[in-house]
N, C-alpha and C. Protein backbone atom coordinates (compact mmCIF):
# COMPACT_ATOMS: atom_id res chain seq x y z
N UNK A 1 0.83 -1.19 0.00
CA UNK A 1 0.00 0.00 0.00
C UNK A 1 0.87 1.23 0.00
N UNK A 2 0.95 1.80 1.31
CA UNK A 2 1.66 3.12 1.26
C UNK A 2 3.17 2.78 1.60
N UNK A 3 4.35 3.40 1.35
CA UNK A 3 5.63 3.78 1.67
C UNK A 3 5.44 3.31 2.91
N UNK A 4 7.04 2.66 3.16
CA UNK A 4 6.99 2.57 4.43
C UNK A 4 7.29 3.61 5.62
N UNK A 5 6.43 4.15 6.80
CA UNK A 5 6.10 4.97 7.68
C UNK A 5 6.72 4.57 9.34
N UNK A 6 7.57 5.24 9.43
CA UNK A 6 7.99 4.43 10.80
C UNK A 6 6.96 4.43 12.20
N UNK A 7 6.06 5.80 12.03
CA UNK A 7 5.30 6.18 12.34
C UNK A 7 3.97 5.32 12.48
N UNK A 8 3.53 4.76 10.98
CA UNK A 8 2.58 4.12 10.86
C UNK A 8 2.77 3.11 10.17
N UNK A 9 3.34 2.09 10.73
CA UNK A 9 3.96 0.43 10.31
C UNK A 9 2.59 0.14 9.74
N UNK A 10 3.00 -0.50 7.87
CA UNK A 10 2.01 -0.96 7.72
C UNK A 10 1.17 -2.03 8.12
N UNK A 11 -0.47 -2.45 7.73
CA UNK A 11 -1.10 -3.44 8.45
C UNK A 11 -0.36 -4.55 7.87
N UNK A 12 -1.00 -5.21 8.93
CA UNK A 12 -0.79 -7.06 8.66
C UNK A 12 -1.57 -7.36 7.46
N UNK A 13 -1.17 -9.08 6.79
CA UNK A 13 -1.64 -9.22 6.26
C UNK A 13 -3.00 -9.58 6.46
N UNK A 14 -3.15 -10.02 7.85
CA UNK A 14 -4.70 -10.21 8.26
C UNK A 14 -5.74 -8.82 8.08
N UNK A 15 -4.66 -7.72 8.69
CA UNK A 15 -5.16 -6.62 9.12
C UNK A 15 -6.07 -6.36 7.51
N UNK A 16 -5.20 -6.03 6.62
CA UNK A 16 -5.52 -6.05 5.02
C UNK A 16 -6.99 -6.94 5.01
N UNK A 17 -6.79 -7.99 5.49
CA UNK A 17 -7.95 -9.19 4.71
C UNK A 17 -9.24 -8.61 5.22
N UNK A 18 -9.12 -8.53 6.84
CA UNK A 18 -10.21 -7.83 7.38
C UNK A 18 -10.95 -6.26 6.75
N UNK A 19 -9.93 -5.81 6.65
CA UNK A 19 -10.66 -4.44 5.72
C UNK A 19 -11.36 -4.53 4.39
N UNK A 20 -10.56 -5.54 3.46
CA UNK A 20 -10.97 -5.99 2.27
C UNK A 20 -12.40 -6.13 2.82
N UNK A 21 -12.72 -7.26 3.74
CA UNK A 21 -13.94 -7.92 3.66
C UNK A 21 -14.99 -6.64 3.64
N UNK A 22 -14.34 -5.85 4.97
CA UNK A 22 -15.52 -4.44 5.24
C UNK A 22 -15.40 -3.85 3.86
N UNK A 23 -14.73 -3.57 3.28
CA UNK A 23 -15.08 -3.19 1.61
C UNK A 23 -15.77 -3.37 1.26
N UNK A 24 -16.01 -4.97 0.70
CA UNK A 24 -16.68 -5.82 0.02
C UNK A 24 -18.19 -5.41 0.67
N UNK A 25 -18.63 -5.93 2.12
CA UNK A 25 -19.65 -5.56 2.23
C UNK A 25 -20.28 -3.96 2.16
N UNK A 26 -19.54 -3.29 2.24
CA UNK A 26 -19.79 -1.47 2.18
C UNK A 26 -20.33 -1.62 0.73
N UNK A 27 -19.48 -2.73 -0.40
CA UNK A 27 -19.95 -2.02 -1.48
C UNK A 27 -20.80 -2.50 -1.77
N UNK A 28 -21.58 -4.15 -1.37
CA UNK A 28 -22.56 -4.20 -1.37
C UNK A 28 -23.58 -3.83 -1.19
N UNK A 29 -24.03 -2.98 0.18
CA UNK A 29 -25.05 -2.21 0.33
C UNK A 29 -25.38 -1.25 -0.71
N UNK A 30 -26.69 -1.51 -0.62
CA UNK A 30 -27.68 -0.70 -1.64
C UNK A 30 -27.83 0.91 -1.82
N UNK A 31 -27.11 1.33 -0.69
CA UNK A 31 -27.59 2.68 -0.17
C UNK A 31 -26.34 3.31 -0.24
N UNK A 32 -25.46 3.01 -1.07
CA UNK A 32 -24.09 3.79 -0.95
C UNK A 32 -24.28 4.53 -2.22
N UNK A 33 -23.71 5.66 -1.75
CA UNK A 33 -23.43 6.97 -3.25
C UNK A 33 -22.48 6.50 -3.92
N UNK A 34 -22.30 6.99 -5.08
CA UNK A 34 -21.48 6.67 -6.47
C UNK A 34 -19.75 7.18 -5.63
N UNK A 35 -20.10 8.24 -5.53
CA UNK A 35 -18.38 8.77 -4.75
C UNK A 35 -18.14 7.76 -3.88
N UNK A 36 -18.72 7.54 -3.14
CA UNK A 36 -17.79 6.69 -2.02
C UNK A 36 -17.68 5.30 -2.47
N UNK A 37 -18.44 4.52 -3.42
CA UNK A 37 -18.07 3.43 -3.83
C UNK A 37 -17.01 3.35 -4.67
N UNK A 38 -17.09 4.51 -5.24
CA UNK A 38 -15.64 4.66 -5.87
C UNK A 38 -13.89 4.72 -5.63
N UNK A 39 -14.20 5.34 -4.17
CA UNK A 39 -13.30 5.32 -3.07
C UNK A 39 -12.97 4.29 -2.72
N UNK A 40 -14.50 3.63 -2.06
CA UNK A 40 -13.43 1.98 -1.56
C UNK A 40 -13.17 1.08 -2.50
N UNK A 41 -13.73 1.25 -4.01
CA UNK A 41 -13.12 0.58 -4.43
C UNK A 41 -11.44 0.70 -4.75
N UNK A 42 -11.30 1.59 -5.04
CA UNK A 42 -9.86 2.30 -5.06
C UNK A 42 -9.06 1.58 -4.47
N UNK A 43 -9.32 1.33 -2.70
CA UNK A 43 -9.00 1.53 -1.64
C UNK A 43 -8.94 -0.07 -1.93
N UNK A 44 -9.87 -0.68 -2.05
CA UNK A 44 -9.70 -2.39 -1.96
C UNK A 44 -8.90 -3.09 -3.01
N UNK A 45 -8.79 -2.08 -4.12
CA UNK A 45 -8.26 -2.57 -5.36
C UNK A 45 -6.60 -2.39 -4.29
N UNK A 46 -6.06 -1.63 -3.97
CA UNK A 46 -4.60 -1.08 -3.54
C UNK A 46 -4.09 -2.35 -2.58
N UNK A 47 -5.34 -2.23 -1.70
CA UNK A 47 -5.36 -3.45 -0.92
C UNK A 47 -5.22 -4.61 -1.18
N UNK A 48 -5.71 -5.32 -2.07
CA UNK A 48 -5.72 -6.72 -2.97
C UNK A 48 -4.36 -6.73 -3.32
N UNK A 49 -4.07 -5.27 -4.32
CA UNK A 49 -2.57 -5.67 -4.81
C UNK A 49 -1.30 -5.75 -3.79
N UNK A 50 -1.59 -5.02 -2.59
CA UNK A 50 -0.26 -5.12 -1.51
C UNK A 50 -0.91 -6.54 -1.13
N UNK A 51 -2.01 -7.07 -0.58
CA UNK A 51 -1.93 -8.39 -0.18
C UNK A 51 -1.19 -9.67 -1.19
N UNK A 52 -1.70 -9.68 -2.36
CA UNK A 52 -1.59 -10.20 -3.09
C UNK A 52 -0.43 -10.47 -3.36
N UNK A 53 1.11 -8.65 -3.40
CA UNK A 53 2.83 -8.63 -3.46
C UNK A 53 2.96 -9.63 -2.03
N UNK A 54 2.57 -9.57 -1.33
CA UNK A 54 3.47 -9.62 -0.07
C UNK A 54 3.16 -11.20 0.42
N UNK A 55 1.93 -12.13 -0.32
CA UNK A 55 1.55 -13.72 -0.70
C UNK A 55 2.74 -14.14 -1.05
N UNK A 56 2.93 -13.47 -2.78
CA UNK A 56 4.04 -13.95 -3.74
C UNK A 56 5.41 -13.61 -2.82
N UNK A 57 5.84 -12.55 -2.32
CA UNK A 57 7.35 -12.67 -1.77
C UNK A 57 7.08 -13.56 -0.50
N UNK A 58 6.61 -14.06 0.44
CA UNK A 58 6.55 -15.26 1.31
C UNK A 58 6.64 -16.44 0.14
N UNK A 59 5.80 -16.46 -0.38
CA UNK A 59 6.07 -17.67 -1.41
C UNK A 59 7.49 -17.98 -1.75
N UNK A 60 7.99 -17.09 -2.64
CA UNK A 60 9.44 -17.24 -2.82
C UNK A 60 10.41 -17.09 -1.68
N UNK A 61 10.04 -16.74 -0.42
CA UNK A 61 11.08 -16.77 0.71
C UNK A 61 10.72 -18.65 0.86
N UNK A 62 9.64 -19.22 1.20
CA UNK A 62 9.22 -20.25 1.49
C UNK A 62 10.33 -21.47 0.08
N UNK A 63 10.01 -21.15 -0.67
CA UNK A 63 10.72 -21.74 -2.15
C UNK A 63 12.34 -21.74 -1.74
N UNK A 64 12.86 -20.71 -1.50
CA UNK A 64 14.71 -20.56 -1.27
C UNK A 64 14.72 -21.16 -0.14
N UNK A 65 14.43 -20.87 1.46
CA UNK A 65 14.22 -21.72 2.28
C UNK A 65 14.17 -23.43 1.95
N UNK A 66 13.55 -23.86 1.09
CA UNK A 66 13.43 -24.73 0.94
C UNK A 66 14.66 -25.63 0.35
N UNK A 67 14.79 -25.02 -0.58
CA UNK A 67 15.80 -24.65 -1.90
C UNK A 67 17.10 -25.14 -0.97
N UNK A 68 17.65 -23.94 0.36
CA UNK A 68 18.63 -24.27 1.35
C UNK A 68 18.82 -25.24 1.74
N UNK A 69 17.61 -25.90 2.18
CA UNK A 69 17.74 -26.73 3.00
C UNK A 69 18.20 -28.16 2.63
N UNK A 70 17.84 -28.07 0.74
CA UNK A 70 18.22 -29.26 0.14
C UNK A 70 17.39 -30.08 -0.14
N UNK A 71 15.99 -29.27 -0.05
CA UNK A 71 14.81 -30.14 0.47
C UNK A 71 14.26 -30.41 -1.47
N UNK A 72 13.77 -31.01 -1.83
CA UNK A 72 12.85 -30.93 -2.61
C UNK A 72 11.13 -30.27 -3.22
N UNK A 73 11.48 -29.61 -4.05
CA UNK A 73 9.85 -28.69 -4.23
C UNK A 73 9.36 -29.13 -5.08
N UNK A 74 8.28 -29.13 -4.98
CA UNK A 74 7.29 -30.06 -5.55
C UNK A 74 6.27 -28.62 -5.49
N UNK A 75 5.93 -28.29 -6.70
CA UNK A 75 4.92 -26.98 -6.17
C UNK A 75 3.74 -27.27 -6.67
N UNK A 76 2.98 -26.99 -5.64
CA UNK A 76 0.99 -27.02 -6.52
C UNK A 76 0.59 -25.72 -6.03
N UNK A 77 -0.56 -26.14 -7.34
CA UNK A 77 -1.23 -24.65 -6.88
C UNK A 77 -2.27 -24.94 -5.90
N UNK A 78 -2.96 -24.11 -4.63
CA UNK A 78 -3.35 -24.18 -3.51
C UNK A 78 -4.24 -23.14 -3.75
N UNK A 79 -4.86 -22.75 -5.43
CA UNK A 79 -6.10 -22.21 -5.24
C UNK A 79 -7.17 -23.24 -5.69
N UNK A 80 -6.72 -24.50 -5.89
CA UNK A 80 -7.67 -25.27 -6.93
C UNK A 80 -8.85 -25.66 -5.88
């Protein structure tokens, strides 16, 4: 999401998931104005993509880790 802030350490990745969700339902409701759905979407789209970077670099820390250890990878995908 934003630069890193020493001030304001960014959220967790949970922290992220949880907001996503309040997104999701904000934008569901029926009763929201055009501006502000526009906003969180913004806001959830930014969100998705920092969750989404910071999946893939654990992934590849998890992969070299592995890699070290001598271990064998065998990779699947774990959205099926």
């Amino acid at each position: 999401m934003a630069k890193s802030d020493p001030d304001h350490p960014a959220p967790s990745l949970a922290e992220e998931l949880v907001r996503l969700e309040d997104i999701v339902r904000k934008l569901e409701a029926e009763d929201i104005e055009l501006d502000a759905a526009l906003v969180l979407f913004e806001e959830g789209v930014a969100r998705l993509r920092s969750a989404r970077e910071r999946l893939s670099a654990a992934e590849l820390k998890v992969q070299a880790v592995l890699e070290e250890a001598g271990g064998d990878i065998r990779l699947t995908d774990i959205d099926a």
